[in-house]
Protein backbone atom coordinates (compact mmCIF):
# COMPACT_ATOMS: atom_id res chain seq x y z
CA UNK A 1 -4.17 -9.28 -57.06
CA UNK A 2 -2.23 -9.44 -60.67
CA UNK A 3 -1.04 -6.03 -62.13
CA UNK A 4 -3.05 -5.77 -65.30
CA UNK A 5 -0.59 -6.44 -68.41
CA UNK A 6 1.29 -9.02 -66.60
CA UNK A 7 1.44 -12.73 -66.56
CA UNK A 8 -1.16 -14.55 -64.52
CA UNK A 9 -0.13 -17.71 -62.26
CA UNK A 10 1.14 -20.23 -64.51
CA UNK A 11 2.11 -18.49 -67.56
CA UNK A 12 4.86 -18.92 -69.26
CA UNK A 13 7.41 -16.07 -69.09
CA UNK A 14 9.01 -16.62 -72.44
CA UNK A 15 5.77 -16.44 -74.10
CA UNK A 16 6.29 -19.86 -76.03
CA UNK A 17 3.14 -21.37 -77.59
CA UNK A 18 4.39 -24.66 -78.51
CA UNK A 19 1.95 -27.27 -79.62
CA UNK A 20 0.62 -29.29 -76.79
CA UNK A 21 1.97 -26.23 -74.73
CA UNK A 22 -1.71 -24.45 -72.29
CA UNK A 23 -2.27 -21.69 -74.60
CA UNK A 24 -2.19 -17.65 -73.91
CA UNK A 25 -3.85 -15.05 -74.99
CA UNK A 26 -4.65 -11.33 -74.48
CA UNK A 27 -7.59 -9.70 -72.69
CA UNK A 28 -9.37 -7.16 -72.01
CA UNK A 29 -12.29 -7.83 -69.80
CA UNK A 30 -14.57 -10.22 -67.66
CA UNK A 31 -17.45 -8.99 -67.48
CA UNK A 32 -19.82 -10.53 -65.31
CA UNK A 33 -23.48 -10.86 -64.63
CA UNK A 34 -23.61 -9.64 -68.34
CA UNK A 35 -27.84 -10.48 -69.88
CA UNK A 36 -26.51 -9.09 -73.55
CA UNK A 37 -24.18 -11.99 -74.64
CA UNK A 38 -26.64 -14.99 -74.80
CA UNK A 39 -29.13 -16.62 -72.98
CA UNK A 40 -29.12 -16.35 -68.88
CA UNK A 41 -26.67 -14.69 -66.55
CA UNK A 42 -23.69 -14.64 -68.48
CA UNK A 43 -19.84 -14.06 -67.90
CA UNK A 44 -18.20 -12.51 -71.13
CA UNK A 45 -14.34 -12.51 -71.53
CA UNK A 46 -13.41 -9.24 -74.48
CA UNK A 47 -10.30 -10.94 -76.05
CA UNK A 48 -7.66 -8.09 -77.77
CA UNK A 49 -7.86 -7.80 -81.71
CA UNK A 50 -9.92 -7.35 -83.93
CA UNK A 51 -10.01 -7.61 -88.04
CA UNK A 52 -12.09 -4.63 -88.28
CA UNK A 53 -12.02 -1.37 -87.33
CA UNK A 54 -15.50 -0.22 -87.16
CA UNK A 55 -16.82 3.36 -87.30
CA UNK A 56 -19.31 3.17 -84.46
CA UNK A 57 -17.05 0.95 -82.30
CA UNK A 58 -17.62 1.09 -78.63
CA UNK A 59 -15.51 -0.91 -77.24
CA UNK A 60 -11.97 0.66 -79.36
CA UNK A 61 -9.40 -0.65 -76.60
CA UNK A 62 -10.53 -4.06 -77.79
CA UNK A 63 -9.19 -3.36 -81.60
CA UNK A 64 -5.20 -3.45 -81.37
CA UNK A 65 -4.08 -6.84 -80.15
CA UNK A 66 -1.26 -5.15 -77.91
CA UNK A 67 -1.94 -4.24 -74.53
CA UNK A 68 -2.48 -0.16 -74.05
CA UNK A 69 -2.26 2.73 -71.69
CA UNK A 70 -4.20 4.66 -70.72
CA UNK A 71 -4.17 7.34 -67.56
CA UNK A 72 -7.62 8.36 -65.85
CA UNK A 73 -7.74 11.60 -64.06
CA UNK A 74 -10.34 10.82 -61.51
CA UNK A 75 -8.20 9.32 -58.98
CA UNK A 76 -4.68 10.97 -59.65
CA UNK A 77 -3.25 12.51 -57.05
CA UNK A 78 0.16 14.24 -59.52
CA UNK A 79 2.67 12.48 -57.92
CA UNK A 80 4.59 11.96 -60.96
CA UNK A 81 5.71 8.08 -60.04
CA UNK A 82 4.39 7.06 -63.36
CA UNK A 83 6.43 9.52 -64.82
CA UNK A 84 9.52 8.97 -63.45
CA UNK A 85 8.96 5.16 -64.07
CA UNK A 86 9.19 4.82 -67.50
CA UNK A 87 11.92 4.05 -69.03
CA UNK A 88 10.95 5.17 -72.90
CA UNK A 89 9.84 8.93 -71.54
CA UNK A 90 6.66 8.25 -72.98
CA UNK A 91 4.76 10.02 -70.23
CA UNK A 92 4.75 13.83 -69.69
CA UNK A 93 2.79 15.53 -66.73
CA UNK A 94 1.24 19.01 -68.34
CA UNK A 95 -1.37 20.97 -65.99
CA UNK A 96 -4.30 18.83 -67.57
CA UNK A 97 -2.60 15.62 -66.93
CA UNK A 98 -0.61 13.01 -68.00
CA UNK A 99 -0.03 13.05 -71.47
CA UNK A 100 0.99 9.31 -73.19
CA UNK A 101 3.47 9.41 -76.46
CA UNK A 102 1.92 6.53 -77.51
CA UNK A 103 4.94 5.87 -80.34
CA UNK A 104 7.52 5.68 -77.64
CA UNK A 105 5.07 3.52 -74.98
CA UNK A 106 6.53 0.26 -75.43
CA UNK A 107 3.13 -1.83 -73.10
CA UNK A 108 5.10 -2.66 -70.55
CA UNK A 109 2.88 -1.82 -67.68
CA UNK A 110 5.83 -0.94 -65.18
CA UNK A 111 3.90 2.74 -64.44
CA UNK A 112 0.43 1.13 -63.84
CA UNK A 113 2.55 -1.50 -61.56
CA UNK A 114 4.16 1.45 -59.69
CA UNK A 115 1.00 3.83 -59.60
CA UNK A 116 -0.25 4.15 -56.13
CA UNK A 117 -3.84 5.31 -57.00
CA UNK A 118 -4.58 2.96 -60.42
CA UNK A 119 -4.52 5.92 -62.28
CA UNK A 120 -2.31 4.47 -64.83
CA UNK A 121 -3.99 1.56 -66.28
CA UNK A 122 -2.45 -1.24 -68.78
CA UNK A 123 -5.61 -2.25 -70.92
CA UNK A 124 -4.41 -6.13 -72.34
CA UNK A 125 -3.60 -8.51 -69.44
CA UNK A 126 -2.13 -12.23 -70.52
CA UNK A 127 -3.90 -15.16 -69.44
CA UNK A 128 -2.63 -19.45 -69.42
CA UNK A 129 -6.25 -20.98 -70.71
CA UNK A 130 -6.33 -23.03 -67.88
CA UNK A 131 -6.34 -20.24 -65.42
CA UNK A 132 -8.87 -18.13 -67.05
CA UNK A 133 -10.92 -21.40 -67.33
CA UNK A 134 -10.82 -21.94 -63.46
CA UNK A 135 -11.66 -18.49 -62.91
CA UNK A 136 -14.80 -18.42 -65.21
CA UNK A 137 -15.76 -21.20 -63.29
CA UNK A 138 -16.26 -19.51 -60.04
CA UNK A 139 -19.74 -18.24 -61.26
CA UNK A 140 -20.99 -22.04 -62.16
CA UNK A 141 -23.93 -21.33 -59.84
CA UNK A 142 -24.94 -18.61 -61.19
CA UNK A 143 -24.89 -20.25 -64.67
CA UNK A 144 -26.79 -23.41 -63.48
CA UNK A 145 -29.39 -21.42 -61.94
CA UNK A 146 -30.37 -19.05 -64.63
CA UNK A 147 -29.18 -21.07 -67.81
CA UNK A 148 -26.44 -19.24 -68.61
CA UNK A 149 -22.75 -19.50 -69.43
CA UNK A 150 -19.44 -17.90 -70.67
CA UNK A 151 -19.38 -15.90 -73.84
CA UNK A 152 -15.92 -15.24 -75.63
CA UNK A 153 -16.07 -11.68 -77.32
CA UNK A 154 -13.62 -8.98 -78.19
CA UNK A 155 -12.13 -7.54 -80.43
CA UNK A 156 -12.46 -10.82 -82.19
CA UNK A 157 -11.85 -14.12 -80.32
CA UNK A 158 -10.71 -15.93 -83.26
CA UNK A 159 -7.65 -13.79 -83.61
CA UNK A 160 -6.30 -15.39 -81.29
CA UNK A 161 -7.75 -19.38 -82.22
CA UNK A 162 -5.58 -21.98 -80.10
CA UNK A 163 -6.38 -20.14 -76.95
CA UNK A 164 -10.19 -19.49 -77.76
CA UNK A 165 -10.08 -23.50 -78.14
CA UNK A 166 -8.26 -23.85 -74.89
CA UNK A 167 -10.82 -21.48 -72.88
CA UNK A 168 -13.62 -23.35 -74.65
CA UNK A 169 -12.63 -27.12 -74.82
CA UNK A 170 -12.00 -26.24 -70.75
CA UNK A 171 -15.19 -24.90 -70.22
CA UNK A 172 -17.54 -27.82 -71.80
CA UNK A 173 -15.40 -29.99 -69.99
CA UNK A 174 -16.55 -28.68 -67.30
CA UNK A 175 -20.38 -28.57 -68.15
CA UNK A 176 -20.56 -24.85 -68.79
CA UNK A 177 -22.57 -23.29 -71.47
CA UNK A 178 -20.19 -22.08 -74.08
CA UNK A 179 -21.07 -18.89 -76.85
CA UNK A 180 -18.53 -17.65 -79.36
CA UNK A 181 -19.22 -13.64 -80.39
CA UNK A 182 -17.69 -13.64 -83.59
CA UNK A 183 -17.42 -10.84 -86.57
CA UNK A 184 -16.77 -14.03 -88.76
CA UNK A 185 -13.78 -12.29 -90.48
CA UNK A 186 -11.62 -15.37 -90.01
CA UNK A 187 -10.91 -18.59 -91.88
CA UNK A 188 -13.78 -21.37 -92.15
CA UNK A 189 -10.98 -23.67 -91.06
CA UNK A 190 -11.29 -21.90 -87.15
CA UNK A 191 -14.67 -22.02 -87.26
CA UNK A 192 -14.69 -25.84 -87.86
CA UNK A 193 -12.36 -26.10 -85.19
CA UNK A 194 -14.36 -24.19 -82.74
CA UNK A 195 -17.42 -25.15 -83.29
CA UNK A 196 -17.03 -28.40 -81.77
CA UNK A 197 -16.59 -26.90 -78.24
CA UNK A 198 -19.35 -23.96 -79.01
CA UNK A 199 -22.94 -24.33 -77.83
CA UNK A 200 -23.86 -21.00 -79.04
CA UNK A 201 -22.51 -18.70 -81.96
CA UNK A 202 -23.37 -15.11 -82.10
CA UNK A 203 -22.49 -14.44 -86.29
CA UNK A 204 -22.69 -10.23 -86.69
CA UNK A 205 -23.98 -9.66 -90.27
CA UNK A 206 -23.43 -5.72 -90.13
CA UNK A 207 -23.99 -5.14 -93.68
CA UNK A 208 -25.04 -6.57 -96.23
CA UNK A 209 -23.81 -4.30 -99.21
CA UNK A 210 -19.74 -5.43 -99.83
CA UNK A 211 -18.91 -1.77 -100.09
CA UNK A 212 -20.89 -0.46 -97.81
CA UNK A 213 -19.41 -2.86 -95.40
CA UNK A 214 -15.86 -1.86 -96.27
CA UNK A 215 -16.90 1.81 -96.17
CA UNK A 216 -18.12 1.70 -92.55
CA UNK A 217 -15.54 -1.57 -91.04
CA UNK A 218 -12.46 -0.84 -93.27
CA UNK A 219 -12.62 -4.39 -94.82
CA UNK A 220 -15.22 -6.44 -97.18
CA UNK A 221 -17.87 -8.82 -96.10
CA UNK A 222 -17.20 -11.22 -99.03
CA UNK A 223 -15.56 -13.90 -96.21
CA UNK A 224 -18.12 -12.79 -93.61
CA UNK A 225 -20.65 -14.41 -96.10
CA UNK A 226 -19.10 -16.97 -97.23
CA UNK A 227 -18.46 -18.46 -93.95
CA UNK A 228 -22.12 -17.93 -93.27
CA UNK A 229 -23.23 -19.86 -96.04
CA UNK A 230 -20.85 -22.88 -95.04
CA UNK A 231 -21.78 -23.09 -91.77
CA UNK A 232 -25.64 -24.71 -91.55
CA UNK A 233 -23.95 -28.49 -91.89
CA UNK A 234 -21.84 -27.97 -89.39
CA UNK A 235 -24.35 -26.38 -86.82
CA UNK A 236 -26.20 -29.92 -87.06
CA UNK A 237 -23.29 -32.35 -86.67
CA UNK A 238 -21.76 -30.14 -83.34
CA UNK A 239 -25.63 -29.26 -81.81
CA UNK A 240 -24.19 -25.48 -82.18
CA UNK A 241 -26.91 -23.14 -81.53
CA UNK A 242 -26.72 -19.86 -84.07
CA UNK A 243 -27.75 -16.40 -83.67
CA UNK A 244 -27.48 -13.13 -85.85
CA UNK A 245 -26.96 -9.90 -84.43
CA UNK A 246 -27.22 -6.89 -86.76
CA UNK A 247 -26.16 -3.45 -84.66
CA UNK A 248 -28.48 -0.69 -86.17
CA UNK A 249 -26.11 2.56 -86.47
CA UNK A 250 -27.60 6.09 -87.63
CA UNK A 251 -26.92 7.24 -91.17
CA UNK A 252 -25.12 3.24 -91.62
CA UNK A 253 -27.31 0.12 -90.99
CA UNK A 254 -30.18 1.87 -89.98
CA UNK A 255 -32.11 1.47 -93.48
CA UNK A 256 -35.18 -0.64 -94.24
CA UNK A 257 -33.43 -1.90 -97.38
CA UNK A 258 -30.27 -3.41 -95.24
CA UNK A 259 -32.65 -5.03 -93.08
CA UNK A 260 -34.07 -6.33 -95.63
CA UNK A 261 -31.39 -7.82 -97.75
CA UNK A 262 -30.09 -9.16 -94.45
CA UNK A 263 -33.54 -10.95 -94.10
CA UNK A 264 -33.27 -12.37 -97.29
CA UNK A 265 -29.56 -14.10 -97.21
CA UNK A 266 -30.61 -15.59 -93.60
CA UNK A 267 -33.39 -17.09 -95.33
CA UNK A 268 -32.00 -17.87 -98.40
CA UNK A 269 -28.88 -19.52 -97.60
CA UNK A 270 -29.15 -20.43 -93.67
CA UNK A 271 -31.74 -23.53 -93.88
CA UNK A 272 -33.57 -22.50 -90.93
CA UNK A 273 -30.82 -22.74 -88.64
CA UNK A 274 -31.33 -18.85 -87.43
CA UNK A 275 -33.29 -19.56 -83.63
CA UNK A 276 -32.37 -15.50 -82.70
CA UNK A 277 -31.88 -12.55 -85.15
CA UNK A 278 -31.29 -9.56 -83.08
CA UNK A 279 -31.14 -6.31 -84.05
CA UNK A 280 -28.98 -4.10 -81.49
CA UNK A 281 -29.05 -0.39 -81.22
CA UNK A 282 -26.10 2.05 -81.79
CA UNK A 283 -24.48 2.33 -78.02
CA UNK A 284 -23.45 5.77 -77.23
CA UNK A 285 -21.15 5.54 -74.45
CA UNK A 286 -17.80 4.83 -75.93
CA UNK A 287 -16.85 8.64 -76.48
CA UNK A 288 -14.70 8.41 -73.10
CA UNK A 289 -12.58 5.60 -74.19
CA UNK A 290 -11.84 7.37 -77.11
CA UNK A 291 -10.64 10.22 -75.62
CA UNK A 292 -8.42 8.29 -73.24
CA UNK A 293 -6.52 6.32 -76.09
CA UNK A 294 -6.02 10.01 -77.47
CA UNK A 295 -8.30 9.13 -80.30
CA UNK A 296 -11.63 10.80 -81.80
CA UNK A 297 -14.97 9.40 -82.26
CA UNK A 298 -16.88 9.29 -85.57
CA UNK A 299 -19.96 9.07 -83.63
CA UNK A 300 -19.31 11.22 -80.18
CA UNK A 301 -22.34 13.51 -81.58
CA UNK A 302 -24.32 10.71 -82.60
CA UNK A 303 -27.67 10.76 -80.64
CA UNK A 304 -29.42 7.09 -79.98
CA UNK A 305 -31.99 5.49 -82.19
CA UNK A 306 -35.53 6.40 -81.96
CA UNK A 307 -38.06 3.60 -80.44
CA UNK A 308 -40.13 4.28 -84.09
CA UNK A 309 -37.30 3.57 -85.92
CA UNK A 310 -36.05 0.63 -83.86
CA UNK A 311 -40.03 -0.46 -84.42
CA UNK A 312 -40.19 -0.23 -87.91
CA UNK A 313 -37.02 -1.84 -88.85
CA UNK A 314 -38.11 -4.90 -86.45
CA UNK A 315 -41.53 -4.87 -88.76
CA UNK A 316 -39.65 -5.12 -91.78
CA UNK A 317 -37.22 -7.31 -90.30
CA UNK A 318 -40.35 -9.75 -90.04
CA UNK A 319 -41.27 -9.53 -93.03
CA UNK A 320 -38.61 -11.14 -94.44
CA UNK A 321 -40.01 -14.36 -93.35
CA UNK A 322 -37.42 -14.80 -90.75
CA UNK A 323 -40.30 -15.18 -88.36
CA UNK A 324 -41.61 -12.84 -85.68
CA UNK A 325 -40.48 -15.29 -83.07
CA UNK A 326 -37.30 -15.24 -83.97
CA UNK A 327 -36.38 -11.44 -84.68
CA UNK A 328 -36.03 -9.14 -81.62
CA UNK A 329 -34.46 -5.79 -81.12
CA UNK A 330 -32.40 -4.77 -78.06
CA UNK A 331 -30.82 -1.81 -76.48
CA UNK A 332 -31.41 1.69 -75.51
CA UNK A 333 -33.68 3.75 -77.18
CA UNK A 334 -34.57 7.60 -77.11
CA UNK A 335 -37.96 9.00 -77.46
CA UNK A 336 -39.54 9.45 -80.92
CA UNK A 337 -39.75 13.45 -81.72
CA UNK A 338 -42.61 14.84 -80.31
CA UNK A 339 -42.74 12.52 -77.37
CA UNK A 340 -42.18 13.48 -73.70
């Protein structure tokens, strides 16, 4: 079993990425038997990195690029190993725990190696594409039986492009479904390039408004869009399947009149090439990962949509003329007020 952070079989310990070279990347997670990603039983793989920096984010380990630590409490045992293991004196043990200076934590992973309970853990492990390819493939059956695949996600997978291609060119060679999750903050030139070896592209619109989308991901949607617009040719030469996925955050995106204008630029400028528009709802479990990076949450407090508003914004979402076939809403919901 590999020590997370380190190189898998294979790799290359000088880190080269020559061309012609099997590419490497950084990540986070497999995730498997995942329904959420695209259609059937589904393995995901959360690259590192990611353009934006989202308010609501979930999933924040997935946002630097560089590997990270971060020490869980359940299992410790206060041996102080990790402690005396690193080298930069970025770990302290205090009666609540261990405490991470995360300026003088360099990611090297030698505490998680040494920890004896996996209390320390190194979030960012390095993969060759061919070895993460042969491991995805280990749930083929799975994938056969229900329709399903591998989805790349992150972070962003097109941060890190030549490996993305790797994983994917790897996978259809191998007859598995491929999806790319993508925040489409990246240059229509990787796109172009990926889309060859993509069956299925997940495209977040988040918001529609350029500076409400800055205000609430720290960057504009102006390249989002255009990318958008660019892409319906390209769908029909490569057979690439497209779906939107708009997450529905309180007090952000959860307004008739961004569902709306949403509606309107997938029908306007998309050709009819939308087969899924989904609209997800704000996911309130990421308040422990914040607090184990040492970071706070915007939306800790933030309670979950209610099924009435999820409801209505589905309505309006139809009436867009997107199509009622083709708009769904996901996730969990709480109880409208009043409601047992």
């Amino acid at each position: 079993m590999m020590t997370p952070g380190t190189d898998r079989p294979g790799t290359d310990p000088k880190g080269t990425d020559r061309p012609g070279t099997d590419r490497r990347g950084i990540i986070l997670e497999i995730q498997r038997m995942s329904t959420e990603d695209g259609p059937g039983l589904r393995t995901t793989v959360f690259l590192k990195g990611c353009p934006l920096n989202c308010r609501w984010c979930h999933n924040p380990e997935s946002i630097s690029p560089k590997p990270q630590l971060v020490w869980n409490g359940v299992g410790c045992i206060g041996c102080g190993i990790c402690v005396d293991t690193c080298s930069q004196g970025a770990l302290t043990a205090t009666p609540e725990g261990i405490v991470i200076d995360r300026g003088r934590c360099k990611g090297c992973g030698e505490c998680a190696r040494e920890c004896p309970t996996l209390s320390i853990v190194l979030l960012g492990e390095k993969w060759r594409a061919s070895d993460l390819v042969n491991e995805l493939a280990k749930d083929q059956a799975y994938f056969l039986q229900s329709k399903g695949g591998v989805t790349l996600s992150g972070g962003e997978a097109t941060l890190q492009p030549r490996f993305t291609h790797g994983v994917l060119t790897g996978l259809k060679a191998r007859g598995i479904h491929t999806a790319l999750d993508t925040c489409g903050m990246c240059s229509f030139d990787c796109l172009e390039t990926l889309l060859p070896v993509t069956d299925l592209l997940l495209f977040d619109i988040k918001e529609i408004d350029a500076r409400r989308h800055e205000k609430f991901t720290g960057v504009s949607n102006e390249r989002i869009l255009d990318n958008l617009k660019q892409l319906p040719g390209l769908l029909g030469a490569f057979k690439t399947d497209l779906w939107i996925r708009t997450p529905i955050i309180p007090g952000a995106t959860d307004r008739e009149e961004t569902i709306r204008a949403i509606g309107e630029f997938i029908v306007n400028n998309l050709e009819g090439r939308v087969s899924r528009w989904e609209l997800c709802a704000f996911n309130n479990l990421g308040k422990e990962k914040y607090t184990r990076l040492g970071e706070q949450w915007a939306y800790g407090a933030t309670l979950l949509v209610e099924r009435k508003k999820m409801e209505a914004l589905y309505l309006e979402a139809v009436k867009t003329g997107v199509g009622e076939g083709i708009v769904f809403w996901s996730g969990s919901v709480r109880p409208d007020q009043g409601t047992l």
